[in-house]
N, C-alpha and C. Protein backbone atom coordinates (compact mmCIF):
# COMPACT_ATOMS: atom_id res chain seq x y z
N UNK A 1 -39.32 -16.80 -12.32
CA UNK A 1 -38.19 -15.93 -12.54
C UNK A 1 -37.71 -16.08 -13.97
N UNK A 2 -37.56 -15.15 -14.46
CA UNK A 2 -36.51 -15.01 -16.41
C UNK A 2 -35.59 -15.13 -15.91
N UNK A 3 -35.07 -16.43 -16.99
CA UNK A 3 -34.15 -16.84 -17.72
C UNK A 3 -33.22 -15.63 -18.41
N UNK A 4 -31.75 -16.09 -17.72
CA UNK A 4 -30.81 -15.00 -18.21
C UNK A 4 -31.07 -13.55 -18.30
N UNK A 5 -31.35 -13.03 -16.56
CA UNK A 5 -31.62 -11.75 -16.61
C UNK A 5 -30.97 -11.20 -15.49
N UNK A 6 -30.42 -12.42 -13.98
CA UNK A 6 -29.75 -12.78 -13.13
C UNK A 6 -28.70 -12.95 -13.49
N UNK A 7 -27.35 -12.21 -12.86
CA UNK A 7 -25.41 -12.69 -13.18
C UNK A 7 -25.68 -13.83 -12.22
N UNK A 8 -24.68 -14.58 -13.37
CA UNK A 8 -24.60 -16.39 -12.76
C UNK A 8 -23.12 -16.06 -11.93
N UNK A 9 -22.54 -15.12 -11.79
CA UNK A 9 -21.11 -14.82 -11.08
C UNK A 9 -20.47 -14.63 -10.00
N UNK A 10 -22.32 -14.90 -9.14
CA UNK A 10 -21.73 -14.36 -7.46
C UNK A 10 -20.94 -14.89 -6.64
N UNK A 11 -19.85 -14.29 -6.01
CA UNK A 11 -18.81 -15.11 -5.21
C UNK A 11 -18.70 -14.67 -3.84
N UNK A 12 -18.04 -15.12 -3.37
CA UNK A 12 -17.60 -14.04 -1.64
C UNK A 12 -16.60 -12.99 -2.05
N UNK A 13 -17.12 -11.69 -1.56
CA UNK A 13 -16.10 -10.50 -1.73
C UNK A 13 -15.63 -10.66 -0.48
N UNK A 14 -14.34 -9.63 -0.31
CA UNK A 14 -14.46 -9.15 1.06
C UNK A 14 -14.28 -7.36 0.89
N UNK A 15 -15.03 -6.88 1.56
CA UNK A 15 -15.54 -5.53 1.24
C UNK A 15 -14.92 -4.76 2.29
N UNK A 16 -13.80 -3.93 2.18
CA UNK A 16 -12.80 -3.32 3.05
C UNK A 16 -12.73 -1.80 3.03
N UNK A 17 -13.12 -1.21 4.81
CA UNK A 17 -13.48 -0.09 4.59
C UNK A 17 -11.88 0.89 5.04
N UNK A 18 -12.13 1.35 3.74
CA UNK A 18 -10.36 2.23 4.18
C UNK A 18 -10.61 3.55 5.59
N UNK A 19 -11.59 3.79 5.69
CA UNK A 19 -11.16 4.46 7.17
C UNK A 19 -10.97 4.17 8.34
N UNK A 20 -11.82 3.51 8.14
CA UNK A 20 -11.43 2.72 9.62
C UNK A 20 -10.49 0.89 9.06
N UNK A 21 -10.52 0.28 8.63
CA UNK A 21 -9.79 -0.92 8.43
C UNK A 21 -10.83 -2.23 8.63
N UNK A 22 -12.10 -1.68 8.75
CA UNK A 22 -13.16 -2.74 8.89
C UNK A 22 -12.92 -3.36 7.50
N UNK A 23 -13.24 -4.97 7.79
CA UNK A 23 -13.30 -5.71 6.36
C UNK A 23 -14.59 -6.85 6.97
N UNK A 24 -15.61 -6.74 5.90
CA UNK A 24 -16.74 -7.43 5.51
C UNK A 24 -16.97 -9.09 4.59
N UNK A 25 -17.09 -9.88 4.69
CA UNK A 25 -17.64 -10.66 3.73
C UNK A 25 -18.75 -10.83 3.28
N UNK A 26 -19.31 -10.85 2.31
CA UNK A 26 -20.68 -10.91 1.74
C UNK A 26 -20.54 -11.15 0.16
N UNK A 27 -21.83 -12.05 -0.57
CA UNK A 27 -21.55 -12.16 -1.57
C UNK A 27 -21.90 -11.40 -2.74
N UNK A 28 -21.11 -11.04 -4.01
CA UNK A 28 -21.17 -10.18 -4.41
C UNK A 28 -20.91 -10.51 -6.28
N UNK A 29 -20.97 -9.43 -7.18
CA UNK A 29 -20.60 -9.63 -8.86
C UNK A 29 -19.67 -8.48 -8.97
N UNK A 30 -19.24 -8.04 -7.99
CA UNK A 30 -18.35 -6.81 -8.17
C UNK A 30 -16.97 -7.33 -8.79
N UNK A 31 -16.82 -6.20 -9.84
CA UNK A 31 -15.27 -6.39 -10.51
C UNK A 31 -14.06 -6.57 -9.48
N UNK A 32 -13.11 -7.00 -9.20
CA UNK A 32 -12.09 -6.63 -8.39
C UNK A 32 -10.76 -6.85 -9.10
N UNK A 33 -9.46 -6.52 -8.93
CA UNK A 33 -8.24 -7.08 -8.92
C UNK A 33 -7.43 -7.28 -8.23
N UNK A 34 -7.91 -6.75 -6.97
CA UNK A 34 -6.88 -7.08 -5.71
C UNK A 34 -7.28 -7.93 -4.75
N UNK A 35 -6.39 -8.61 -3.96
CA UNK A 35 -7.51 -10.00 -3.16
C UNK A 35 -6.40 -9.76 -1.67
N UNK A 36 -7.09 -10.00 -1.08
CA UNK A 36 -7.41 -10.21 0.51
C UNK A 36 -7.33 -11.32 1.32
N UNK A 37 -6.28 -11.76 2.53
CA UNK A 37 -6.53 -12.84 3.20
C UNK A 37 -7.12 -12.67 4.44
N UNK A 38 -8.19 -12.87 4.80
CA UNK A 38 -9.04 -12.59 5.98
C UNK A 38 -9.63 -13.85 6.72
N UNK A 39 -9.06 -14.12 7.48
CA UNK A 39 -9.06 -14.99 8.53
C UNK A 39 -8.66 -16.27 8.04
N UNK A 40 -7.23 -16.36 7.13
CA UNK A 40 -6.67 -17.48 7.00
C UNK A 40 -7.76 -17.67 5.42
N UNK A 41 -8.39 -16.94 4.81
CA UNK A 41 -9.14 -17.39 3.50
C UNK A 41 -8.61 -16.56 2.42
N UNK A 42 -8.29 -16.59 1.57
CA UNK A 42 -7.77 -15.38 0.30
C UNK A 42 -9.23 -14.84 -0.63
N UNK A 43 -9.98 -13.60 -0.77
CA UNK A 43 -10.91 -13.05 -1.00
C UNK A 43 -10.28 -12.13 -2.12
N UNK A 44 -11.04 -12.06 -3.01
CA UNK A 44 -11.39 -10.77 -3.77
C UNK A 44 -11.87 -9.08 -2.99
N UNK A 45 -11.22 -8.58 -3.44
CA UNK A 45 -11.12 -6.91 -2.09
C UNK A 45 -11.99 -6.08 -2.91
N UNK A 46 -12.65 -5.47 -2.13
CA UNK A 46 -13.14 -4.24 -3.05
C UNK A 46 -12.89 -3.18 -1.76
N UNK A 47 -12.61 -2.12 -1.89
CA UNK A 47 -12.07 -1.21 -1.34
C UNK A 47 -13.50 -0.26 -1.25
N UNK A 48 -13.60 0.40 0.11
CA UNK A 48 -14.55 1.76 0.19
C UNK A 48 -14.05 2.54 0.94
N UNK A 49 -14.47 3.97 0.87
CA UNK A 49 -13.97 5.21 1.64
C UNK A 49 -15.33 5.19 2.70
N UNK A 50 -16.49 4.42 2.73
CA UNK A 50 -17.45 4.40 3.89
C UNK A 50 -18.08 3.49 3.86
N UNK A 51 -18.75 3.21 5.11
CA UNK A 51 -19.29 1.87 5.27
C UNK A 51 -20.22 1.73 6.28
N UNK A 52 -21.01 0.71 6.55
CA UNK A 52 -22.04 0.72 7.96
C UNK A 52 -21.19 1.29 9.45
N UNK A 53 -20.08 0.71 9.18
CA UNK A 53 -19.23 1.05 10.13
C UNK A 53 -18.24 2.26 11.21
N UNK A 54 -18.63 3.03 10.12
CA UNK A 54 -17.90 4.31 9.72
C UNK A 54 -18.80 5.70 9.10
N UNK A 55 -19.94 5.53 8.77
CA UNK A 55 -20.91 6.06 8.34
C UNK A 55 -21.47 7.12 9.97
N UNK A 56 -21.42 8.46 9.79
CA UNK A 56 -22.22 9.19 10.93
C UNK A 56 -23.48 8.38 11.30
N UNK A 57 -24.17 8.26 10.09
CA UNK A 57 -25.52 7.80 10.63
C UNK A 57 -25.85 6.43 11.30
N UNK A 58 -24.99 5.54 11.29
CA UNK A 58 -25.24 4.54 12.14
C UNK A 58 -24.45 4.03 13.24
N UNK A 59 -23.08 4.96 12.79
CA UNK A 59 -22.34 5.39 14.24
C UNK A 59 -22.55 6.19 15.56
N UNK A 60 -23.31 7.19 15.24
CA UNK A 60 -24.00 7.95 15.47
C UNK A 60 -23.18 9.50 16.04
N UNK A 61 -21.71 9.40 15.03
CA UNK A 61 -20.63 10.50 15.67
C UNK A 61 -20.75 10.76 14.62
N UNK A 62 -20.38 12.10 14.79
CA UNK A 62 -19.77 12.94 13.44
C UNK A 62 -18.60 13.24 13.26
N UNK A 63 -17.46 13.83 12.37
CA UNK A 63 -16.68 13.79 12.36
C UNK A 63 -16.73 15.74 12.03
N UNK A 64 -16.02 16.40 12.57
CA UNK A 64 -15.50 17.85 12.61
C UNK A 64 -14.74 17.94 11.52
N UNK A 65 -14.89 18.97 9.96
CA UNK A 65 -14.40 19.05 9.05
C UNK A 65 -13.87 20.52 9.05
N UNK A 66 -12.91 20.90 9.10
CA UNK A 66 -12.16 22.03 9.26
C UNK A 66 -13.03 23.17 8.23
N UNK A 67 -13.77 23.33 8.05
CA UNK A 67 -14.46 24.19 6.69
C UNK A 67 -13.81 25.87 6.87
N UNK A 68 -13.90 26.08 8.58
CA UNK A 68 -13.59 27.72 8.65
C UNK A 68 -12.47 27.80 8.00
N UNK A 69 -11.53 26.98 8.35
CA UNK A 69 -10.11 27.52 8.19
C UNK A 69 -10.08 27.04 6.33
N UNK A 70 -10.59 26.31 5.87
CA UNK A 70 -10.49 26.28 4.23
C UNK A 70 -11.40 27.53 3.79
N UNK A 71 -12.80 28.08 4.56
CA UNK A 71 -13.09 29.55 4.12
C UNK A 71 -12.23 30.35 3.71
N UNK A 72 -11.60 30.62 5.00
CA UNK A 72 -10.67 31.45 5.11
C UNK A 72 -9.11 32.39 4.72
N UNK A 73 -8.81 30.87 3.99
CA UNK A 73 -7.76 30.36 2.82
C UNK A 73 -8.09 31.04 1.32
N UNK A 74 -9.64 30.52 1.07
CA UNK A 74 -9.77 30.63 -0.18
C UNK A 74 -10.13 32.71 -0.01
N UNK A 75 -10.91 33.01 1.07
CA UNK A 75 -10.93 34.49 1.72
C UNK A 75 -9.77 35.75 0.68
N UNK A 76 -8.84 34.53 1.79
CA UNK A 76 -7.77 35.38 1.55
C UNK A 76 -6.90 35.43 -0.26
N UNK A 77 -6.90 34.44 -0.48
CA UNK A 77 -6.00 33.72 -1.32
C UNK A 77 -6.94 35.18 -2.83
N UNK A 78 -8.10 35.17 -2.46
CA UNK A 78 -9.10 35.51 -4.02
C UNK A 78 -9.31 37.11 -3.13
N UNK A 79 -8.92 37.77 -2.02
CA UNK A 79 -9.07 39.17 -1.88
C UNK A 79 -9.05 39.87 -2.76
N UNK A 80 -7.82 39.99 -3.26
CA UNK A 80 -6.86 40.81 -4.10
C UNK A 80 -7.86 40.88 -5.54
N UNK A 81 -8.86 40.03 -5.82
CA UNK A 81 -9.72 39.97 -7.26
C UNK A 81 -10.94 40.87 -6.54
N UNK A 82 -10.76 40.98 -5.64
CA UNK A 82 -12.34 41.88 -5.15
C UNK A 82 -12.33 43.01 -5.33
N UNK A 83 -13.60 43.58 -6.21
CA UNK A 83 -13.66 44.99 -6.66
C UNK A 83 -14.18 45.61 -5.96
């Protein structure tokens, strides 16, 4: 393996998924500034909007995204420009 090509910086994150409230430990070089006490330990946080947890594909649900009714909005809203 080369010399100085590896970050010497890895620590325990804890990797926290904002939709659902799942929080992970695993080790990591990720920047952080906010820290976390998870199970009586204080962690470095890194925040996500998805995760194994929460992800369709390994949940295996989907989640229903209103799209008609934002069609429909923009439909209406941009009529009035239609020639």
């Amino acid at each position: 393996m080369k010399k100085g090509v590896h970050p010497e910086n890895y620590r325990l994150v804890a990797f926290k998924d904002m939709s659902n409230e799942d929080v992970f430990i695993t080790k990591s070089t990720v920047e952080t500034k906010e820290t976390i006490t998870h199970e009586g330990v204080e962690y470095p946080v890194f925040k996500m909007e998805i995760s194994r947890t929460s992800h369709p594909f390994y949940t295996g649900k989907s989640k229903l995204i209103d799209t008609a009714g934002r069609i429909d909005k923009f439909k209406t809203k941009y009529a009035k420009h239609v020639k």
